[in-house]
C-alpha atoms as a PDB file:
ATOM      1  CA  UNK A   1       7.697  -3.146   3.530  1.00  0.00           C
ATOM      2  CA  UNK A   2       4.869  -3.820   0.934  1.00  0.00           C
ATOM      3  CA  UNK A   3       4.923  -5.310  -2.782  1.00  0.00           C
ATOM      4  CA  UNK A   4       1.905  -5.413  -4.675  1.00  0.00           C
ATOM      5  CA  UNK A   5       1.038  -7.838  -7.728  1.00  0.00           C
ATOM      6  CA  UNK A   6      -0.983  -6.699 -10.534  1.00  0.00           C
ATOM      7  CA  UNK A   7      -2.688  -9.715 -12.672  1.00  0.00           C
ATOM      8  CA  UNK A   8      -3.653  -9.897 -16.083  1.00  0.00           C
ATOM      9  CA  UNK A   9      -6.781  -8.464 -15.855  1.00  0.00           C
ATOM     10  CA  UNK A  10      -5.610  -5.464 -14.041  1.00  0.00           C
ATOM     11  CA  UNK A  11      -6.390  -6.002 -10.163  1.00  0.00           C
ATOM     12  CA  UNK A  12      -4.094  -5.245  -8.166  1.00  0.00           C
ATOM     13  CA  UNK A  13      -3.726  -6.834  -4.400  1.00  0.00           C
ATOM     14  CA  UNK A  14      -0.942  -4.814  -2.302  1.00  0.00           C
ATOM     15  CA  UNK A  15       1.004  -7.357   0.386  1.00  0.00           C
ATOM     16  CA  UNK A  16       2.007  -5.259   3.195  1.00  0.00           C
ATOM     17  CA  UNK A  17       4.449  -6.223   6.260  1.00  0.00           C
ATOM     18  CA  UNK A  18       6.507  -8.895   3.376  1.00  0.00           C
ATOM     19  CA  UNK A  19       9.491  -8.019   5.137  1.00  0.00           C
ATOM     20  CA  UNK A  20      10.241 -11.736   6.445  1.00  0.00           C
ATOM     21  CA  UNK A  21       8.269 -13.223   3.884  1.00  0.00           C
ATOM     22  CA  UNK A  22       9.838 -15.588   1.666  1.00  0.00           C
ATOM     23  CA  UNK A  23       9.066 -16.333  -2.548  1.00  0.00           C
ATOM     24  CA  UNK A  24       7.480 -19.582  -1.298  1.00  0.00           C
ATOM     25  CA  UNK A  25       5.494 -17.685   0.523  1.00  0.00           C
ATOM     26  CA  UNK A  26       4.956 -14.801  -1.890  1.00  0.00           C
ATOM     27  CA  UNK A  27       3.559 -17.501  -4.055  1.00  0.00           C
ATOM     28  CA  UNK A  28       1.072 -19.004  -1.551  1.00  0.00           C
ATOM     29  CA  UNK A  29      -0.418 -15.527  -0.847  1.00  0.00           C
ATOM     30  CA  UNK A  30      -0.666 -14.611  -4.026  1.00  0.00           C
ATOM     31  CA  UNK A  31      -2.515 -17.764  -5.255  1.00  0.00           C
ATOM     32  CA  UNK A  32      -4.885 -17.238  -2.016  1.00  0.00           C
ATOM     33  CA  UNK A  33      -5.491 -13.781  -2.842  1.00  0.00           C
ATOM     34  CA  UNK A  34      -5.897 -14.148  -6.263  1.00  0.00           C
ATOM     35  CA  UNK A  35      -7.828 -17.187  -5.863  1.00  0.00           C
ATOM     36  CA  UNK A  36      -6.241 -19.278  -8.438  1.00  0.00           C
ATOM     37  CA  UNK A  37      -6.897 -22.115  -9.948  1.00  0.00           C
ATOM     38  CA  UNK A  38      -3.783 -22.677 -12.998  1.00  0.00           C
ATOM     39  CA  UNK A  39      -0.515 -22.022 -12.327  1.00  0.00           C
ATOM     40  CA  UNK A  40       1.379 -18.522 -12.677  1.00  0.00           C
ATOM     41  CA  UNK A  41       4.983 -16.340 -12.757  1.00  0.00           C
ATOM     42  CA  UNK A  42       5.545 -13.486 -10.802  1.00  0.00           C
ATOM     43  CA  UNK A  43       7.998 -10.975 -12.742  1.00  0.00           C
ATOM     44  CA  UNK A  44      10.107  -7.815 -11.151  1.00  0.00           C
ATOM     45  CA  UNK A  45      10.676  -6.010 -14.630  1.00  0.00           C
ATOM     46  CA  UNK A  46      12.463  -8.939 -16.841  1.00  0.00           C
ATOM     47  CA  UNK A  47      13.148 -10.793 -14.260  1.00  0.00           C
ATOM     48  CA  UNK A  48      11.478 -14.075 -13.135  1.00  0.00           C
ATOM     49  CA  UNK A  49      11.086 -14.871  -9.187  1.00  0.00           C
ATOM     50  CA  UNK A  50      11.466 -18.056  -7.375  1.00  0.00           C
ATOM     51  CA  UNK A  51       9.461 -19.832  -5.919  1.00  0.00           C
ATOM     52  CA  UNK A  52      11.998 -21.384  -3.111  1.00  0.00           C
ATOM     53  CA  UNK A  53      12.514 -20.202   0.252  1.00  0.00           C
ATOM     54  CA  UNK A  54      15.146 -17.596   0.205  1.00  0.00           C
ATOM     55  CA  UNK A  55      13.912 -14.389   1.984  1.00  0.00           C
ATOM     56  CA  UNK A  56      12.553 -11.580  -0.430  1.00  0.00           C
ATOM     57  CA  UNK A  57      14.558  -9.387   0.496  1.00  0.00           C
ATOM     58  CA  UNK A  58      17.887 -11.410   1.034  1.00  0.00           C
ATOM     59  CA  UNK A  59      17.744 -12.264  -2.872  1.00  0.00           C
ATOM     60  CA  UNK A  60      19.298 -10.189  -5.131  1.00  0.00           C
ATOM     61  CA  UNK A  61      16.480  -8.660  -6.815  1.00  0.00           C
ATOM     62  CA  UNK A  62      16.608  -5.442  -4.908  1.00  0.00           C
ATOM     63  CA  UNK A  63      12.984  -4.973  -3.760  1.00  0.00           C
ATOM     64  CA  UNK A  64      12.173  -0.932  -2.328  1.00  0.00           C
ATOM     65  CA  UNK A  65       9.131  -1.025  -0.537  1.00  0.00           C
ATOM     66  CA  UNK A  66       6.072  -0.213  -2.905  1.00  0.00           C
ATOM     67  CA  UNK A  67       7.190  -2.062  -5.898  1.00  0.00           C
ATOM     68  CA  UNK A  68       4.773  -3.910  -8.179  1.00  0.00           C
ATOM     69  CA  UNK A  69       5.108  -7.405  -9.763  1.00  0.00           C
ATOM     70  CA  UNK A  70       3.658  -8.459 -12.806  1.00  0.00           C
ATOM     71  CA  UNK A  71       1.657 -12.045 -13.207  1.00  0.00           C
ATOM     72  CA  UNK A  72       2.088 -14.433 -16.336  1.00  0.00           C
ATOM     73  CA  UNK A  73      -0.649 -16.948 -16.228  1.00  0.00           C
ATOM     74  CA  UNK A  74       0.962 -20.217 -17.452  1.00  0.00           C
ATOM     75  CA  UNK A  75      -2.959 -21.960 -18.094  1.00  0.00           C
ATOM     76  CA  UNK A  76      -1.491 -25.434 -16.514  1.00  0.00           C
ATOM     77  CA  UNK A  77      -3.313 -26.517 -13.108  1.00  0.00           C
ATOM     78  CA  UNK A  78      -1.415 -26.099  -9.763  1.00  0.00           C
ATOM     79  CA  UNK A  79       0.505 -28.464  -8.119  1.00  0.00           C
ATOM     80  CA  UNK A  80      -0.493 -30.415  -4.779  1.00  0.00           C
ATOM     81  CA  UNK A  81       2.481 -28.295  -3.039  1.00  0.00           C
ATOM     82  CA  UNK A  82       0.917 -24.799  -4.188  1.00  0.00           C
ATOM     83  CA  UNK A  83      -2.855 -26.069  -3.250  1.00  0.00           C
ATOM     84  CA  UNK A  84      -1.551 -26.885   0.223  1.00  0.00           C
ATOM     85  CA  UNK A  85      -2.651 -23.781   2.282  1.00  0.00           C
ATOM     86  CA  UNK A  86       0.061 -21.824   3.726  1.00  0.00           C
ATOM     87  CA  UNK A  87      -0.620 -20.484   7.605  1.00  0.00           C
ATOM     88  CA  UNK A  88       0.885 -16.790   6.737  1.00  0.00           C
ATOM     89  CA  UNK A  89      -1.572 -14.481   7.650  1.00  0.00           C
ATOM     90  CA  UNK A  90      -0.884 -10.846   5.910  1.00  0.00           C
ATOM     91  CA  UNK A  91      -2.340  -7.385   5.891  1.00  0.00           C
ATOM     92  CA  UNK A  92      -3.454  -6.081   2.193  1.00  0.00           C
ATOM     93  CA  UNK A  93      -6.108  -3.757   0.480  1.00  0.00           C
ATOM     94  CA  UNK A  94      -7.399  -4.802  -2.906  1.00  0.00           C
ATOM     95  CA  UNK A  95      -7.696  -2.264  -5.657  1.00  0.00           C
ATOM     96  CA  UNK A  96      -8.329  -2.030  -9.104  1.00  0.00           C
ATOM     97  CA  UNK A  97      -6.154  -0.251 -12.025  1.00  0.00           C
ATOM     98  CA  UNK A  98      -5.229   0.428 -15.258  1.00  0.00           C
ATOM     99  CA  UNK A  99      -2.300   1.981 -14.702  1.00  0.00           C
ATOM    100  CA  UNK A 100       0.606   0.155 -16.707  1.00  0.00           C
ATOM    101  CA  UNK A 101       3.308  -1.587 -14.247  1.00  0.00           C
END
């Protein structure tokens, strides 16, 4: 299974083998790959994900492989429990778009 996040500038990093993965998680790779700095929102259409430790695809959000999540840069710093460096280790390809989400 694979999600991919697109950010506000348009790059888009694809997350590939998420099938065990959970939104804590989610969140740690995504501030590793994104290299951020200020804290964020991931978004599934309208919806805003968690950032606990159910499974991604236990939730009721109703992932299909391939789907894309938006970013909302909130502008605050991040927290000492999202600088702490998670040990997940994940496949993913980096590529860069315009297409709309």
């Amino acid at each position: 299974m694979k999600l991919s996040v697109k950010s506000p500038n348009g790059k888009i990093e694809v997350f590939d083998e998420v099938d065990n993965w959970t939104f804590a998680t989610l969140h740690h790779q995504v501030i590793e790959r994104f290299n951020l700095k200020c804290d964020f929102s991931l978004f599934f259409g309208n919806r805003q994900l968690s950032t606990d430790d159910t499974k991604l695809f236990e939730s009721d959000m109703e992932f299909v492989s391939g789907d894309r999540l938006r970013m909302i840069i909130n502008g605050n710093g991040l927290s000492s429990v999202d600088n702490a460096s998670g040990n997940s280790s994940s496949k993913f390809s980096t590529t860069n778009g315009s297409s709309s989400s």
